[in-house]
N, C-alpha and C. Protein backbone atom coordinates (compact mmCIF):
# COMPACT_ATOMS: atom_id res chain seq x y z
N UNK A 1 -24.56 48.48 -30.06
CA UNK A 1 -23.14 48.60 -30.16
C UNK A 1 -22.47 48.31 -28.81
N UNK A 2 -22.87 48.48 -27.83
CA UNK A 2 -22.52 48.64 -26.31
C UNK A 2 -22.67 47.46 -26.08
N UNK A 3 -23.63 46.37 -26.29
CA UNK A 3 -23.69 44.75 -26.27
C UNK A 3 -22.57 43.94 -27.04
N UNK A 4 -22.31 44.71 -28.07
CA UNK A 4 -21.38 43.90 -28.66
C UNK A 4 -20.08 44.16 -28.31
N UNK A 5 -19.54 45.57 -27.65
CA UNK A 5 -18.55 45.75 -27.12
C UNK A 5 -18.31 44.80 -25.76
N UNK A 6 -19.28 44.54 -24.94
CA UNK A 6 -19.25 43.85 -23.79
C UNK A 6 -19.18 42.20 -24.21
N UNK A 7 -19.61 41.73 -25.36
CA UNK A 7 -19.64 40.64 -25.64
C UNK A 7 -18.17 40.26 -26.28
N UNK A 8 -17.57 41.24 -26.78
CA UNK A 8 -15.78 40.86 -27.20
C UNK A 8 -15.19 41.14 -26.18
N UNK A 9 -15.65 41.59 -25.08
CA UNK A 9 -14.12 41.68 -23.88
C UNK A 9 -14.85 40.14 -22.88
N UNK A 10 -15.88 40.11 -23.16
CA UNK A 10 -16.57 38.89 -22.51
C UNK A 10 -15.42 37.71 -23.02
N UNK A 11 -15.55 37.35 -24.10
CA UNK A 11 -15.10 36.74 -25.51
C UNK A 11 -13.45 36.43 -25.21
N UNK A 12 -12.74 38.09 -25.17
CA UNK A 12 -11.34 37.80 -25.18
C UNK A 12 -10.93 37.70 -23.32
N UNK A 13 -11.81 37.67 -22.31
CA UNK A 13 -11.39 37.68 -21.28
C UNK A 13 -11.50 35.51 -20.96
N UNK A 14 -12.01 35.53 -22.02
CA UNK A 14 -12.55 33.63 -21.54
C UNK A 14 -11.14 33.05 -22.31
N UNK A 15 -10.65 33.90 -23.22
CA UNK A 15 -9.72 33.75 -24.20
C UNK A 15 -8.32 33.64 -23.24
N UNK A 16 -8.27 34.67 -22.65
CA UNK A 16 -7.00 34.73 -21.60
C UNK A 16 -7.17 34.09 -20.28
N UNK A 17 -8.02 33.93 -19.78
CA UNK A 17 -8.13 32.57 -19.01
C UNK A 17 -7.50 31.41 -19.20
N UNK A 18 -8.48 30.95 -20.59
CA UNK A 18 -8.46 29.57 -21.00
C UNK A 18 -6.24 29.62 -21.20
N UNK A 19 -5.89 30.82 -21.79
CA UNK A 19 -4.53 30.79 -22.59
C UNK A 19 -3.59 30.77 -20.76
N UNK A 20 -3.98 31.17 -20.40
CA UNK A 20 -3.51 31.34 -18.69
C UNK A 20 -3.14 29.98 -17.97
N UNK A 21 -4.38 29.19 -18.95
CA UNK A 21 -4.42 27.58 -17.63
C UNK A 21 -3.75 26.80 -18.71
N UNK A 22 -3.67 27.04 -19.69
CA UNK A 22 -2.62 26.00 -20.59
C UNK A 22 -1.45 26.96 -20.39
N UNK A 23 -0.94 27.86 -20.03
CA UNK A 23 0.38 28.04 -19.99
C UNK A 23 0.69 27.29 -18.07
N UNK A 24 0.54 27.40 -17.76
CA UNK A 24 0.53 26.95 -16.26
C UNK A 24 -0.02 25.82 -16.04
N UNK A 25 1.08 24.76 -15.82
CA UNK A 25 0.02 22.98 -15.78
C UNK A 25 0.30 23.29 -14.10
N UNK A 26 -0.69 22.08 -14.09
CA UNK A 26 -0.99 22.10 -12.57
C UNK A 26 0.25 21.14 -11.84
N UNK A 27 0.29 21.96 -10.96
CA UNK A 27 1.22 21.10 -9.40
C UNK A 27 1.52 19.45 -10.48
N UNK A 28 2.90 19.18 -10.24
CA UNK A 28 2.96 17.36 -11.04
C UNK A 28 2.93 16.58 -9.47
N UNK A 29 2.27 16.01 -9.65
CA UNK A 29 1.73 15.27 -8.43
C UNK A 29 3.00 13.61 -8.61
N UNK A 30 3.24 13.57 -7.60
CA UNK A 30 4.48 12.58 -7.65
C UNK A 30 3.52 11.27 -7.37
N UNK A 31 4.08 9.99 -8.59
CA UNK A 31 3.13 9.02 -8.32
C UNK A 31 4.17 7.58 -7.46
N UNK A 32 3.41 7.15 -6.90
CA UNK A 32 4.91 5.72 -5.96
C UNK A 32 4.47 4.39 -6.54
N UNK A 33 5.11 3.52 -6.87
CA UNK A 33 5.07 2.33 -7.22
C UNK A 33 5.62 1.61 -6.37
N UNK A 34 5.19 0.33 -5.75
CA UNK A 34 6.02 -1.05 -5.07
C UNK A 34 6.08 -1.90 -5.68
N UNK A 35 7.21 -2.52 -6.10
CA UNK A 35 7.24 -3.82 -7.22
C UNK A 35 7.95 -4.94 -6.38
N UNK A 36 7.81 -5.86 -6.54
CA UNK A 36 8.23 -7.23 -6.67
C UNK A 36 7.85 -8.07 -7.40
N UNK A 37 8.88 -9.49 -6.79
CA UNK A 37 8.46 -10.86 -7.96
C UNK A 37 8.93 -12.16 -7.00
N UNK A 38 8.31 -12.93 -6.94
CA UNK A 38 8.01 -14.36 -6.40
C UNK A 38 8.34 -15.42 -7.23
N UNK A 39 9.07 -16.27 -6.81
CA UNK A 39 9.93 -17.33 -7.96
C UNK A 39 9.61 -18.49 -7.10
N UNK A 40 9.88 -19.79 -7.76
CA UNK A 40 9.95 -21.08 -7.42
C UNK A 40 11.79 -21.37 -7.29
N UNK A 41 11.88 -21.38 -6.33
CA UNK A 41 12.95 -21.91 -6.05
C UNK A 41 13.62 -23.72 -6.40
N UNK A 42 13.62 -24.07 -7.40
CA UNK A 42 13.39 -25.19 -7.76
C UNK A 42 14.51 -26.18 -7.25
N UNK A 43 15.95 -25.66 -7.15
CA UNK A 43 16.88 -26.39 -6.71
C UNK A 43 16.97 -25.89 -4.77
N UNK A 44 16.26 -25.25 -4.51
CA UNK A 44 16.28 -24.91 -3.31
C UNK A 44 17.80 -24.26 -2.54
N UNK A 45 18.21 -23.51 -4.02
CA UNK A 45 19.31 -23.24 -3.62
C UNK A 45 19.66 -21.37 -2.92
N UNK A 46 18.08 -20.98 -2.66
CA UNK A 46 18.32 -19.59 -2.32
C UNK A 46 18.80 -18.21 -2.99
N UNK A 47 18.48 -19.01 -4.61
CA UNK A 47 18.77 -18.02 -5.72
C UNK A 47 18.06 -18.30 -6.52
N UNK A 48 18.05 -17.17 -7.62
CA UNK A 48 17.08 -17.44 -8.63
C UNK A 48 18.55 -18.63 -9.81
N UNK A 49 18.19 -19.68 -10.18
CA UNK A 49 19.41 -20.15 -11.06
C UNK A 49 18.09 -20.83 -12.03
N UNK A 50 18.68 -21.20 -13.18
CA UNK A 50 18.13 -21.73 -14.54
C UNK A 50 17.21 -22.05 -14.24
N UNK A 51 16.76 -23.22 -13.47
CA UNK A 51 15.73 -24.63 -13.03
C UNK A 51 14.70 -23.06 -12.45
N UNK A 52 14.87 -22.27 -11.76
CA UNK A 52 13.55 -21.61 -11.68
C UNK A 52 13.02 -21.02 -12.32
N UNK A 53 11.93 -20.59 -11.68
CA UNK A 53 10.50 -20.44 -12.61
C UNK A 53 9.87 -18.83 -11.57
N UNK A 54 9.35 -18.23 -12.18
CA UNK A 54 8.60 -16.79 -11.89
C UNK A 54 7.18 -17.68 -10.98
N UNK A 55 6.79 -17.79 -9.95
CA UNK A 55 4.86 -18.00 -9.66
C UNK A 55 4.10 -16.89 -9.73
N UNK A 56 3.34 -16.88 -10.73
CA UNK A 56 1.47 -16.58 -10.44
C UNK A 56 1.02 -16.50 -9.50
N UNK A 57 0.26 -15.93 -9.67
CA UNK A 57 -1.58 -16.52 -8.27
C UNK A 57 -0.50 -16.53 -6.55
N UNK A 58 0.78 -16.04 -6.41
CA UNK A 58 1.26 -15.95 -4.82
C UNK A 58 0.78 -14.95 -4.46
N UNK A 59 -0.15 -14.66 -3.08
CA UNK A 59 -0.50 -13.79 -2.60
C UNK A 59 0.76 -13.68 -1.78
N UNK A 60 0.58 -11.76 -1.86
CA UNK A 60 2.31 -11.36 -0.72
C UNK A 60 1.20 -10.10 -0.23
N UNK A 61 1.97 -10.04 1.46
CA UNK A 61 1.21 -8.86 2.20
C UNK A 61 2.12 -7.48 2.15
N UNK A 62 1.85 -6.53 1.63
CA UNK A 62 2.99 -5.30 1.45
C UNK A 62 2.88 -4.15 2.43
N UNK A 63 3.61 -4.36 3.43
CA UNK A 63 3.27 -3.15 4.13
C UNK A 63 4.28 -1.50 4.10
N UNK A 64 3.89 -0.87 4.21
CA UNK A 64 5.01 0.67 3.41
C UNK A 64 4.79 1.31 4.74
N UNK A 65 5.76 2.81 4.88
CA UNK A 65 5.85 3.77 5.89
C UNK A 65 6.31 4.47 5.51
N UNK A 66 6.05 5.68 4.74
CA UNK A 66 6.18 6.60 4.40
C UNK A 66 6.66 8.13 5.27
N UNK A 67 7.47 8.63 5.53
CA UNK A 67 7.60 9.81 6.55
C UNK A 67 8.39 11.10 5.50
N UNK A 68 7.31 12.19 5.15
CA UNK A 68 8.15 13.11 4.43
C UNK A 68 8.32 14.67 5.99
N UNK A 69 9.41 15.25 5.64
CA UNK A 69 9.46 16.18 6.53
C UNK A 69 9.87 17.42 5.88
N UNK A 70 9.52 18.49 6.82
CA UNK A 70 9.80 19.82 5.94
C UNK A 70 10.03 20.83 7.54
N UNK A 71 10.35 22.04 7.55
CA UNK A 71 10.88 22.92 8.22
C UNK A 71 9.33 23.02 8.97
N UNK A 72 7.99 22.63 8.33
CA UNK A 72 7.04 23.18 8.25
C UNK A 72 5.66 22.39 9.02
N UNK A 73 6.09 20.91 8.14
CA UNK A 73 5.75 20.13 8.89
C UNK A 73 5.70 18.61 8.36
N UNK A 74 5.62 17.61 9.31
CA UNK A 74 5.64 16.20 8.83
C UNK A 74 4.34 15.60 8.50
N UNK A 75 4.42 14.81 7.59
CA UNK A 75 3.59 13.89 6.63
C UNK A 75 3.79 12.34 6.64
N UNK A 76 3.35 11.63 7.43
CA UNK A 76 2.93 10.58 7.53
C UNK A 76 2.38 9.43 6.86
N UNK A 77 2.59 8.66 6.31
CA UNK A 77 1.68 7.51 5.88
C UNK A 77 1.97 5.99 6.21
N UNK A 78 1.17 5.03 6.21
CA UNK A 78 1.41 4.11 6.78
C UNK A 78 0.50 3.11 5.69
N UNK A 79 0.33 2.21 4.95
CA UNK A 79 -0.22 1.33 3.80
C UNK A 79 -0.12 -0.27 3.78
N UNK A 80 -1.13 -0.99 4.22
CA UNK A 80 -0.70 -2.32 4.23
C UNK A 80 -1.70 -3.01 3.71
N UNK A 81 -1.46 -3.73 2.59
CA UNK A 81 -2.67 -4.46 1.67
C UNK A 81 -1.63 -5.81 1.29
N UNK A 82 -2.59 -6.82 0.57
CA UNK A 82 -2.26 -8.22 0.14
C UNK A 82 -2.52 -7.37 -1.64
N UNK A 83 -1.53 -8.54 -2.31
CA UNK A 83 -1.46 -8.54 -3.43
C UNK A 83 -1.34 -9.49 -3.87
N UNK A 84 -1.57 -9.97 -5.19
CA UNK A 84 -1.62 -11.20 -6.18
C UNK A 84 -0.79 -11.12 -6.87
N UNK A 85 0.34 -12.22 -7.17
CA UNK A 85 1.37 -11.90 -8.10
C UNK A 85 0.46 -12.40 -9.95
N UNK A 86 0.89 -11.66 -10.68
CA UNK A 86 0.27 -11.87 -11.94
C UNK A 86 1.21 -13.19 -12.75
N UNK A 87 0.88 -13.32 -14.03
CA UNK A 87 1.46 -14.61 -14.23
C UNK A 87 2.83 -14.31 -14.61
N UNK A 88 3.67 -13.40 -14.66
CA UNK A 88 4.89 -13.18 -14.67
C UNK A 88 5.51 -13.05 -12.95
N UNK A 89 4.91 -13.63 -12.07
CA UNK A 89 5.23 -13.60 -10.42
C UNK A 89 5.83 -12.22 -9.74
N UNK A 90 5.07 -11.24 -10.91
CA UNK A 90 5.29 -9.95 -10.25
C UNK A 90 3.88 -9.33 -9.39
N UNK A 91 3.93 -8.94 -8.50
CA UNK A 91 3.29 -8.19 -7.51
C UNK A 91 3.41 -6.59 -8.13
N UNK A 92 2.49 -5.76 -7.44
CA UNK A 92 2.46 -4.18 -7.35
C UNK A 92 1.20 -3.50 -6.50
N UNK A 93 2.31 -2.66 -6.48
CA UNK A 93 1.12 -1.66 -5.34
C UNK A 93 1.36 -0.36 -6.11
N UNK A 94 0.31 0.33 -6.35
CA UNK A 94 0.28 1.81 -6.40
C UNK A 94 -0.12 2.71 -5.45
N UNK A 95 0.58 3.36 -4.87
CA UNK A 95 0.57 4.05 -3.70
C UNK A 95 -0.11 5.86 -4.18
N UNK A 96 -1.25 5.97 -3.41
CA UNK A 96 -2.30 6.80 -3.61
C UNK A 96 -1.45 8.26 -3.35
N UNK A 97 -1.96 9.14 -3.55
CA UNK A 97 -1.34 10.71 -3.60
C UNK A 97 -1.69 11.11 -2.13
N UNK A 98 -0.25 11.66 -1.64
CA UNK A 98 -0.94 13.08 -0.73
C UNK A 98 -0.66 13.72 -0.77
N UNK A 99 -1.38 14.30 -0.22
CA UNK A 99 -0.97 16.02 -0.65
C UNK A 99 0.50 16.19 0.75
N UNK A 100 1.43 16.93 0.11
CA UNK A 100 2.52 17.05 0.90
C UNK A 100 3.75 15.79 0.62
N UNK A 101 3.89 15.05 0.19
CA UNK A 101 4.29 14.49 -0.39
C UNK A 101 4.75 14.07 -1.54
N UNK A 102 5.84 14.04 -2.01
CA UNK A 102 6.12 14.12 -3.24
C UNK A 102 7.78 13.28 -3.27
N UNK A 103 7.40 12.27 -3.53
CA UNK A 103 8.72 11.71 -3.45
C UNK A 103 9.80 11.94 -4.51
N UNK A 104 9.72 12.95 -5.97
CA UNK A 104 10.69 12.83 -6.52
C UNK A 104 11.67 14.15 -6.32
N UNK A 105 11.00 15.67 -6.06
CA UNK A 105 11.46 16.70 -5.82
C UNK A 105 11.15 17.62 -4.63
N UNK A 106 10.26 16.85 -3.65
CA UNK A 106 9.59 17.67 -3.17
C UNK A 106 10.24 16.92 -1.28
N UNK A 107 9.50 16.66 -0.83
CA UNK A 107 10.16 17.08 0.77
C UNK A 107 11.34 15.59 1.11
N UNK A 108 11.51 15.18 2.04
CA UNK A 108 12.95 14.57 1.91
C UNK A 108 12.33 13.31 2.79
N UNK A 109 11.75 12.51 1.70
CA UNK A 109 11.01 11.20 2.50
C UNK A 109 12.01 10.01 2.92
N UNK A 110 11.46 9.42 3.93
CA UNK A 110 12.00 8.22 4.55
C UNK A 110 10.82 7.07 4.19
N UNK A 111 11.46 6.22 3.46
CA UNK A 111 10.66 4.95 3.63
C UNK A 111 11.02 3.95 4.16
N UNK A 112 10.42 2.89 4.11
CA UNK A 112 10.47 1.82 4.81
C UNK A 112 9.32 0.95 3.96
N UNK A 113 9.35 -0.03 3.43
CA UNK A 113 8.51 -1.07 2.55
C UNK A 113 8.80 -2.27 2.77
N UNK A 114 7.94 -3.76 2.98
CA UNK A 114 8.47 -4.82 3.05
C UNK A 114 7.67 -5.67 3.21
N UNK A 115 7.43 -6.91 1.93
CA UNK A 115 6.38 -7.50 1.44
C UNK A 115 6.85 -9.32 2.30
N UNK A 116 5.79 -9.90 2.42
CA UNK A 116 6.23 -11.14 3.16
C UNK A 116 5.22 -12.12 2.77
N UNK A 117 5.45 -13.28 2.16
CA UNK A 117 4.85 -14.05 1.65
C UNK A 117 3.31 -14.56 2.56
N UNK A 118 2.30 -14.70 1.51
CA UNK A 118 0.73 -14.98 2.87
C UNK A 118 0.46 -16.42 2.29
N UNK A 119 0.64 -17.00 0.75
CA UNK A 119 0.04 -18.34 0.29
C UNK A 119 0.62 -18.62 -1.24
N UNK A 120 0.82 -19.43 -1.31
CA UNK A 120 0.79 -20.09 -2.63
C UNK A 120 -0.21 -21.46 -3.40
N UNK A 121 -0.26 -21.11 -4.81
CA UNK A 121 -1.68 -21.66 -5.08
C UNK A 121 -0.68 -22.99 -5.66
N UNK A 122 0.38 -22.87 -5.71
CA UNK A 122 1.11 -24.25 -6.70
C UNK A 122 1.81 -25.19 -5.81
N UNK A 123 1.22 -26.33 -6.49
CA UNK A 123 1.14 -27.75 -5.18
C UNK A 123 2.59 -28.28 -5.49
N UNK A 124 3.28 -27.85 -6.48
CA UNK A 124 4.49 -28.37 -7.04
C UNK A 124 5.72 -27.45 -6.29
N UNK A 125 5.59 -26.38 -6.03
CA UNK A 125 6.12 -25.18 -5.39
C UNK A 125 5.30 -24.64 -4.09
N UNK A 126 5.12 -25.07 -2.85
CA UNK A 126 4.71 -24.24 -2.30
C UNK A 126 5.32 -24.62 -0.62
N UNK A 127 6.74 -24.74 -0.60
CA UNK A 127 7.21 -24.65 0.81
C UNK A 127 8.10 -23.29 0.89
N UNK A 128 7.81 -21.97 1.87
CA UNK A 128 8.29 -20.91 1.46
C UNK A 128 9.92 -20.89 1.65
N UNK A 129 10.64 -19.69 0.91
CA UNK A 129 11.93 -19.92 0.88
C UNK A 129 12.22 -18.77 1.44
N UNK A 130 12.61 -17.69 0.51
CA UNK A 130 12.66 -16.51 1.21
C UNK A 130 11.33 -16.18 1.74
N UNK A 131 10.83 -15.86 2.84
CA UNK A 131 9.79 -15.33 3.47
C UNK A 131 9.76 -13.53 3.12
N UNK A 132 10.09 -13.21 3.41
CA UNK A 132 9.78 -11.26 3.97
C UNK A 132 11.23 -10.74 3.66
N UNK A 133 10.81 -9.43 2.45
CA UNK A 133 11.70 -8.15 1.63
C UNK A 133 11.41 -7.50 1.92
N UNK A 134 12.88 -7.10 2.88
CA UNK A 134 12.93 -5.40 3.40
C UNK A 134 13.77 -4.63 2.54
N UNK A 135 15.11 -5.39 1.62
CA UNK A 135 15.75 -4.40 0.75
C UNK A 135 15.06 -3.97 0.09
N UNK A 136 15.60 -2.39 -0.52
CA UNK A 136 15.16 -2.55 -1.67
C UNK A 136 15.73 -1.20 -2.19
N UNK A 137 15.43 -0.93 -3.59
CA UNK A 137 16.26 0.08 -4.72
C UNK A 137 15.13 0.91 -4.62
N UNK A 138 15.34 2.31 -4.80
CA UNK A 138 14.99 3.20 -5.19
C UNK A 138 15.13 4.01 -6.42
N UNK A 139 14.35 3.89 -7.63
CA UNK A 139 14.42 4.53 -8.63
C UNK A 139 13.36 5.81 -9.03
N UNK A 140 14.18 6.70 -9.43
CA UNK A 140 13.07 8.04 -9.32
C UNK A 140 13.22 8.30 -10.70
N UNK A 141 12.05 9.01 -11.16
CA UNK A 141 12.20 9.77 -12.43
C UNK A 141 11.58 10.88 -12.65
N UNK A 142 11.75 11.65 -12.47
CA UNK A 142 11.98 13.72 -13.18
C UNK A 142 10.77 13.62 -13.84
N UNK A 143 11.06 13.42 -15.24
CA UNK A 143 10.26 13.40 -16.21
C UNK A 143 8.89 13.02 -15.82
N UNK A 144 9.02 11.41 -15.64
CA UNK A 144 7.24 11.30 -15.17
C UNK A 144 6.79 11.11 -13.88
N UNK A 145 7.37 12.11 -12.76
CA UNK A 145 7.25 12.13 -11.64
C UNK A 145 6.91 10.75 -11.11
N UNK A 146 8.00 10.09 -10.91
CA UNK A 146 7.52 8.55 -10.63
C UNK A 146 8.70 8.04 -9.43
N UNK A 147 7.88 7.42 -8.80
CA UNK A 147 9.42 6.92 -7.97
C UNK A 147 9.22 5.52 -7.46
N UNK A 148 9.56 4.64 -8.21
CA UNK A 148 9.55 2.87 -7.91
C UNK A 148 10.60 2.51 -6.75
N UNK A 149 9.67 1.59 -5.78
CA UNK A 149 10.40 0.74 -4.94
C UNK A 149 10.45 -0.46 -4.90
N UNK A 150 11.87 -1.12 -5.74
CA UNK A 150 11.76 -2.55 -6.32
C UNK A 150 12.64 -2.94 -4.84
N UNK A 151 11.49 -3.54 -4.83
CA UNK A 151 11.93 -5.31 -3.42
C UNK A 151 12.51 -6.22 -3.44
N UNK A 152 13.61 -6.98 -3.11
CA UNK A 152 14.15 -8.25 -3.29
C UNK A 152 13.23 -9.21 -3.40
N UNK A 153 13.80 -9.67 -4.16
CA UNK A 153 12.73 -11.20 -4.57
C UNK A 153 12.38 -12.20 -3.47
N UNK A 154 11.12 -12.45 -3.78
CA UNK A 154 10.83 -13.75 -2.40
C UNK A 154 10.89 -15.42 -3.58
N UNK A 155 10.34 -16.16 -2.43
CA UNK A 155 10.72 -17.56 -3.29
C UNK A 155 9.70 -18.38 -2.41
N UNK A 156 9.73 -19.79 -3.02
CA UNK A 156 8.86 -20.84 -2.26
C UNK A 156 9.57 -21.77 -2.73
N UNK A 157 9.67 -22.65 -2.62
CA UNK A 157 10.51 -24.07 -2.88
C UNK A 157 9.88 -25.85 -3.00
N UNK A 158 10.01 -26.90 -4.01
CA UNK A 158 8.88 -27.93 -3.63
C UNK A 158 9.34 -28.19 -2.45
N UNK A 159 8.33 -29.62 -1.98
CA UNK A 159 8.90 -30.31 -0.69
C UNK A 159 9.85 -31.24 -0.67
N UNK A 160 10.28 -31.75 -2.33
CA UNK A 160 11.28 -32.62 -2.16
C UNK A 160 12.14 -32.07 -3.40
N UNK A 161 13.43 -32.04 -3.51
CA UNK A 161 14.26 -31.37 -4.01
C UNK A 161 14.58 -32.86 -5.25
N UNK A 162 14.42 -32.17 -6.67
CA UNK A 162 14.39 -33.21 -7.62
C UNK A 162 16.20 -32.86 -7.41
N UNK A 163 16.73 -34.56 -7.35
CA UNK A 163 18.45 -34.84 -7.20
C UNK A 163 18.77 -35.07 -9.03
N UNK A 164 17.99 -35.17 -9.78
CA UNK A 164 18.31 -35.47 -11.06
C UNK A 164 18.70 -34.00 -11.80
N UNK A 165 17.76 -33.33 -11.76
CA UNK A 165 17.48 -31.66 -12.44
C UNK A 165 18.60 -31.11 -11.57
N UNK A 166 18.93 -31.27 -9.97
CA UNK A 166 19.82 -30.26 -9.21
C UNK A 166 20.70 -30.96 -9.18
N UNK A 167 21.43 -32.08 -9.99
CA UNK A 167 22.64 -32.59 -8.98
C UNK A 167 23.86 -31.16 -9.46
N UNK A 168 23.93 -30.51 -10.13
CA UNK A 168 25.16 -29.15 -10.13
C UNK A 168 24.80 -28.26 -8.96
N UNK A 169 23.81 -28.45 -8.11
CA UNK A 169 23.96 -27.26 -7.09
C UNK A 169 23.60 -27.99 -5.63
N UNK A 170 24.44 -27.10 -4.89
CA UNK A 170 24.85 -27.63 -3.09
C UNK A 170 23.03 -27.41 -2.45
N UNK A 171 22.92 -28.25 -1.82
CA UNK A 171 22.07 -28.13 -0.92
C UNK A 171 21.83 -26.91 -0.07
């Protein structure tokens, strides 16, 4: 009888645990995104207009600086990798967790991000236009602890500007 008494508080103590860690989710860990997108500048007019096109396969170098601060203490990061734009000429970086950091609710970060063109694989498009994106938007979201840093668009341009397709736009 004494075994089985020890075996139901055994029983209901694994019970209130387990009910303990599903009422209490863990810390939401804030996740960072870097986005951009790489275009063919086709009329070489320094905008994205009709005649362009999104590039693929552009490698861009992304470098970030992260600085969160608190009464308590500062948090640092610093991130610089190459990326491949996919076939929609978007780029991304997912920026790894630290601890102390939390860009949507948590300490009062300063960034700094800014991607700069390294190569292009297209022989039809590949004299650069815009070089290197330092603007950029900040979008946060609550819900799925997320906080995207979309970059101004870069560009590359051919080497000879078709006069037939561009004659509506200025040099």
């Amino acid at each position: 009888m004494d075994t089985i008494i020890r075996l139901l508080l055994l029983l209901a103590s694994s019970f209130m645990h387990l009910f303990s860690a599903i009422a209490q989710p863990p810390n939401p860990i804030s996740r960072i995104t870097v986005v951009g997108v790489v275009f063919c500048d086709s009329c070489s007019s320094n905008t994205f207009s009709r005649h362009s096109y999104f590039l693929p396969g552009v490698e861009v170098n992304i470098e970030c600086k992260f600085k969160a601060q608190s009464p308590k203490t500062t948090e640092q990061m610093s991130v610089s990798v190459n990326r491949t734009t996919d076939k929609y000429g978007v780029y991304k970086l997912e920026i790894p967790h630290v601890d102390g950091v939390d860009c949507v609710e948590g300490l009062a970060i300063e960034s700094l991000c800014q991607a700069s063109l390294v190569g292009s694989k297209s022989k039809a498009c590949d004299v650069p236009g815009l070089k290197t994106s330092t603007n950029q938007i900040t979008v946060k979201s609550k819900q799925d602890n997320l906080c995207i840093y979309s970059l101004n668009a870069l560009s590359y341009r051919p080497s000879k500007r078709n006069a037939t397709l561009c004659r509506n736009h200025k040099q």
